[in-house]
Protein backbone atom coordinates (compact mmCIF):
# COMPACT_ATOMS: atom_id res chain seq x y z
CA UNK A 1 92.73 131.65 204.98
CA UNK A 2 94.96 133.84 203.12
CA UNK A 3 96.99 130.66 201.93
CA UNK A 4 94.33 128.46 200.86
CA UNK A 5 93.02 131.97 198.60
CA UNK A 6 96.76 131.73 197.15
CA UNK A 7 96.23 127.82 196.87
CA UNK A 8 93.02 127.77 195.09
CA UNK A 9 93.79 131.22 192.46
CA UNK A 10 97.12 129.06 191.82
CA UNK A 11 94.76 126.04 190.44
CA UNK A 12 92.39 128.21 189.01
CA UNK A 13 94.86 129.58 186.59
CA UNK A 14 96.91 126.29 186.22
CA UNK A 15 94.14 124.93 184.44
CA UNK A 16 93.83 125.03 181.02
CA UNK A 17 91.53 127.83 179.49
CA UNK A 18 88.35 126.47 177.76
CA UNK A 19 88.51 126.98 173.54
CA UNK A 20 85.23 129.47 172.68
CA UNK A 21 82.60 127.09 171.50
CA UNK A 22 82.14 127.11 167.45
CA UNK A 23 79.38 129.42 166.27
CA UNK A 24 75.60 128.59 166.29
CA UNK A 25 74.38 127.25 163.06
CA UNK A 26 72.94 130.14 161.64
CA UNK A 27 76.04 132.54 162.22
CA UNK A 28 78.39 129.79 161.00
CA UNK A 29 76.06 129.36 157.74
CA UNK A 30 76.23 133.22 157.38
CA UNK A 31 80.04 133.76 157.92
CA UNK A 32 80.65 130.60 155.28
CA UNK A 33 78.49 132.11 152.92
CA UNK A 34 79.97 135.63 153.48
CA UNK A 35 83.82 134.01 152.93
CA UNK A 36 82.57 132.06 149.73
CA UNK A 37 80.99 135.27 148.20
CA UNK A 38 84.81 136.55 148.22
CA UNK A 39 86.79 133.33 146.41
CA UNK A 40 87.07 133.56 143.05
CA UNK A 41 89.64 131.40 142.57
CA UNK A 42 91.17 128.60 145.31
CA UNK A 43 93.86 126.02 144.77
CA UNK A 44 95.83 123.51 147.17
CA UNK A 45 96.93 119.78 148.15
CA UNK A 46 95.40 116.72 149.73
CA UNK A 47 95.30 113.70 151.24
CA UNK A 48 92.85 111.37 151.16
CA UNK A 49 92.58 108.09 153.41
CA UNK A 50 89.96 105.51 152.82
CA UNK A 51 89.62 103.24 155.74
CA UNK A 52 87.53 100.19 155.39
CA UNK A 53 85.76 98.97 158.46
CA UNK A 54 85.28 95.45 156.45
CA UNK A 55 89.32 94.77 156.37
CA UNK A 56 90.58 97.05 159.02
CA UNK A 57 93.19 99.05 156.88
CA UNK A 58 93.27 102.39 154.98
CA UNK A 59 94.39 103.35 151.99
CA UNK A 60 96.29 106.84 151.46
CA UNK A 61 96.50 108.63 148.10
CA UNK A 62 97.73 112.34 147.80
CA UNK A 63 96.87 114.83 145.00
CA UNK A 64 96.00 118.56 144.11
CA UNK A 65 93.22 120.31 143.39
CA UNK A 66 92.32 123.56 141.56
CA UNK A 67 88.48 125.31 141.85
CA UNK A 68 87.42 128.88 139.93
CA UNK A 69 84.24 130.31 140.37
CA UNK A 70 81.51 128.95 139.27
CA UNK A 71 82.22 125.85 137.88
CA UNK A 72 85.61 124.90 137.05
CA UNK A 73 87.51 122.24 138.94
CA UNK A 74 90.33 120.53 138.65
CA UNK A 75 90.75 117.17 140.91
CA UNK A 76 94.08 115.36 140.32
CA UNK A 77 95.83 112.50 142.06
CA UNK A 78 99.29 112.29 142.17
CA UNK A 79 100.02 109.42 144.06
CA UNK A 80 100.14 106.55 144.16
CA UNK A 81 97.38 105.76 141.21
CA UNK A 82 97.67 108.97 139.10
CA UNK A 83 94.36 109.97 137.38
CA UNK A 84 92.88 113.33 136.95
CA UNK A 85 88.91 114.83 136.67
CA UNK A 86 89.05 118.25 135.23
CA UNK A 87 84.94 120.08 135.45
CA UNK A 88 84.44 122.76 132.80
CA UNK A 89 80.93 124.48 133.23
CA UNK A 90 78.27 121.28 132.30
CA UNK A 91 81.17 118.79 130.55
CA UNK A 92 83.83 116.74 132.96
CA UNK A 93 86.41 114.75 131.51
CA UNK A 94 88.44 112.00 133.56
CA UNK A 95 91.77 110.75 132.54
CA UNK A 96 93.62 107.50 133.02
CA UNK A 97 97.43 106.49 132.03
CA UNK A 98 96.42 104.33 129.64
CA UNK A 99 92.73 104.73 128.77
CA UNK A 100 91.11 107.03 126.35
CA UNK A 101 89.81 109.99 128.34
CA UNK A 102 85.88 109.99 129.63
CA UNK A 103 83.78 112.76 128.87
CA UNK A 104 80.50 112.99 130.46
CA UNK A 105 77.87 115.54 129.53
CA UNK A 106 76.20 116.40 133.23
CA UNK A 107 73.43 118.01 131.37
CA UNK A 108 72.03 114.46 130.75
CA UNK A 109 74.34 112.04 133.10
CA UNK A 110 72.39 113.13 136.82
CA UNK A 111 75.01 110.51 138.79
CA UNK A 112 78.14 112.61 137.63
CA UNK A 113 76.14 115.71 137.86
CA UNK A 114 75.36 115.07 141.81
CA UNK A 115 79.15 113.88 142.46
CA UNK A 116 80.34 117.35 140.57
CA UNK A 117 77.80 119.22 142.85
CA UNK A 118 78.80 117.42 145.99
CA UNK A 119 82.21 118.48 145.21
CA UNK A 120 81.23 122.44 144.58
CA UNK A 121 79.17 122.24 147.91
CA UNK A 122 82.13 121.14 149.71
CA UNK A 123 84.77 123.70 147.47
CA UNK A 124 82.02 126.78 148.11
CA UNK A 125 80.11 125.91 151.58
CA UNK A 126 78.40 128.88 151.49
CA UNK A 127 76.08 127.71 149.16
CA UNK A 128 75.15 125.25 152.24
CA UNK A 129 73.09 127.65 153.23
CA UNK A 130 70.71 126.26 150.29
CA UNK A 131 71.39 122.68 151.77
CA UNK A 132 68.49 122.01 154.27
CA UNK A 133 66.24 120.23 151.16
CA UNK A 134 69.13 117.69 151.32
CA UNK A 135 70.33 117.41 155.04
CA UNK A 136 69.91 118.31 158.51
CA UNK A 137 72.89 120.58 159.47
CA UNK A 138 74.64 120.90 162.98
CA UNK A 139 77.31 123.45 164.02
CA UNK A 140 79.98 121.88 166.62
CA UNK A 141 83.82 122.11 167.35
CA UNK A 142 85.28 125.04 168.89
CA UNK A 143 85.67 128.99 167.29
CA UNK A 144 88.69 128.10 166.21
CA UNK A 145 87.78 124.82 164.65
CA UNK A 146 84.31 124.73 164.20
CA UNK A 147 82.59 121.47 162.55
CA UNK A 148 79.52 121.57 160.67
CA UNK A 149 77.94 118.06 160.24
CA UNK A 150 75.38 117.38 157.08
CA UNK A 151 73.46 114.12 157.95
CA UNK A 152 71.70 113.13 154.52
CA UNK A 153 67.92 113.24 154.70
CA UNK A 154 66.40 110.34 153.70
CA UNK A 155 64.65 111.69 150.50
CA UNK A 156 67.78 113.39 149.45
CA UNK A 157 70.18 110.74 146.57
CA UNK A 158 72.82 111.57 148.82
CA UNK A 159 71.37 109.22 151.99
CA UNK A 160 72.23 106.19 149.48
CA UNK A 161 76.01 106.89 149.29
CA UNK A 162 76.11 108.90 153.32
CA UNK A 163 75.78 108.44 156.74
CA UNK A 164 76.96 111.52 157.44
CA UNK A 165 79.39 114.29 155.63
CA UNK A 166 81.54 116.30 158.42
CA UNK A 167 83.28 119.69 157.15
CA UNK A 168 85.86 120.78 159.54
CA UNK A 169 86.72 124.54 159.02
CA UNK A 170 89.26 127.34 160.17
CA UNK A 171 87.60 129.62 161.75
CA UNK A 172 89.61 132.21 160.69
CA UNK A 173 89.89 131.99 156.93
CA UNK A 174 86.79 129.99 156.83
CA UNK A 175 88.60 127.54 154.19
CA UNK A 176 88.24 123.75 154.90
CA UNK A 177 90.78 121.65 157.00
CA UNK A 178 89.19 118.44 156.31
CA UNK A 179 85.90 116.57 154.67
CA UNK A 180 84.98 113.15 157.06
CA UNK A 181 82.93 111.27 154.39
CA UNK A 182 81.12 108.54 156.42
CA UNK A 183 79.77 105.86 153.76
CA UNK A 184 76.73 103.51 154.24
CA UNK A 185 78.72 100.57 154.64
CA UNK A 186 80.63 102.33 157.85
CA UNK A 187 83.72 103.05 155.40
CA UNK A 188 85.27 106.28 155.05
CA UNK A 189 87.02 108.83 153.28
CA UNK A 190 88.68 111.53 154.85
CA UNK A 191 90.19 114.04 153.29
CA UNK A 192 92.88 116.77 154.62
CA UNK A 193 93.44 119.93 152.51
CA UNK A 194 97.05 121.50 153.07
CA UNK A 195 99.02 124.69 151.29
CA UNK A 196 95.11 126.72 150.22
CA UNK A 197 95.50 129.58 148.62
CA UNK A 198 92.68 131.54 148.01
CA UNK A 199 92.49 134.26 144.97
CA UNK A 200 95.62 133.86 143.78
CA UNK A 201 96.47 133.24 139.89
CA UNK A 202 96.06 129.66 139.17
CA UNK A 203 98.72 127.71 135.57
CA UNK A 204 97.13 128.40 132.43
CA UNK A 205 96.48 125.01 131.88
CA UNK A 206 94.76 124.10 135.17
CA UNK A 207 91.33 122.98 133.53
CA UNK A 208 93.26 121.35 130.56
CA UNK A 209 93.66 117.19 130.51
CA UNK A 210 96.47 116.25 130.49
């Protein structure tokens, strides 16, 4: 008896300990908006792959991005197709090697104005909070990983672009690790966020075009 005790405590610990499950909805809403309410300022790299289901490959571009609070964002890509979209307040401007620059007044173009707000939904999830008009929301992953997935309702402009949106967090800094953008046509976008700092004083000329 007393061996097959010492046999069956020496599985029990051999195996490996279950992650804590991610938060329920409602406290991972509340700790996002909590953590958003403190970032004035937030800058870092990416990397984007766009795999499409049609031809079976994926496409990888890197770049950087800069965000301050409220509405200033900086979205460059370095590599390999350099272009960059700088969002001041209600006016965005996208530059091209090559091409005049684009400005587009989001005060009367509503297509820009939903891809900017996408994009400072994503930057600032606490405002998801405010995002149940537009989606259902689910909480997943583990504590330290948690997932929260936004499936586009079908009244919302987003279900014409979406299948689904997934936000992969760190549970500990409550930044984003990733965005999983899941496209109508089955293609996606994925996009993996490295070197965030949050806070910290971002080049004078971050919201200037190049």
């Amino acid at each position: 008896m007393t061996r097959a005790l010492t046999l069956a405590a020496a599985l029990l610990f051999a195996l490996p300990a279950r992650a804590a499950p991610a938060p329920s909805l409602d406290t991972l809403l509340a700790k996002l908006a909590a953590s958003s309410k403190q970032v004035r300022t937030l800058s870092g790299e990416f990397t984007q792959r766009n795999r499409i289901k049609l031809f079976k490959q994926e496409l990888q571009s890197k770049g950087r991005f800069y965000f301050q609070a409220p509405r200033r964002i900086r979205w460059e890509y370095t590599a390999p197709d350099p272009s960059v979209l700088v969002l001041d307040g209600q006016k965005a401007t996208l530059s091209t090697p090559g091409a005049p620059p684009q400005v587009f007044d989001l005060a009367h173009d509503a297509t820009m104005a939903a891809i900017f707000d996408q994009l400072l939904l994503w930057l600032g999830p606490g405002s998801l909070a405010q995002a149940h008009n537009d989606y259902q929301l689910t909480a997943s992953g583990t504590a330290a990983q948690p997932t929260l997935t936004l499936m586009p309702k079908a009244s919302s402009p987003v279900a014409k672009a979406f299948q689904r949106i997934q936000l992969r967090l760190d549970g500990k800094t409550w930044l984003l690790r990733s965005i999983l953008l899941v496209e109508k046509s089955g293609d996606e976008k994925e996009i993996t966020f490295t070197r965030l700092e949050r806070n910290v004083p971002l080049p004078p000329d971050a919201f200037h075009m190049p």
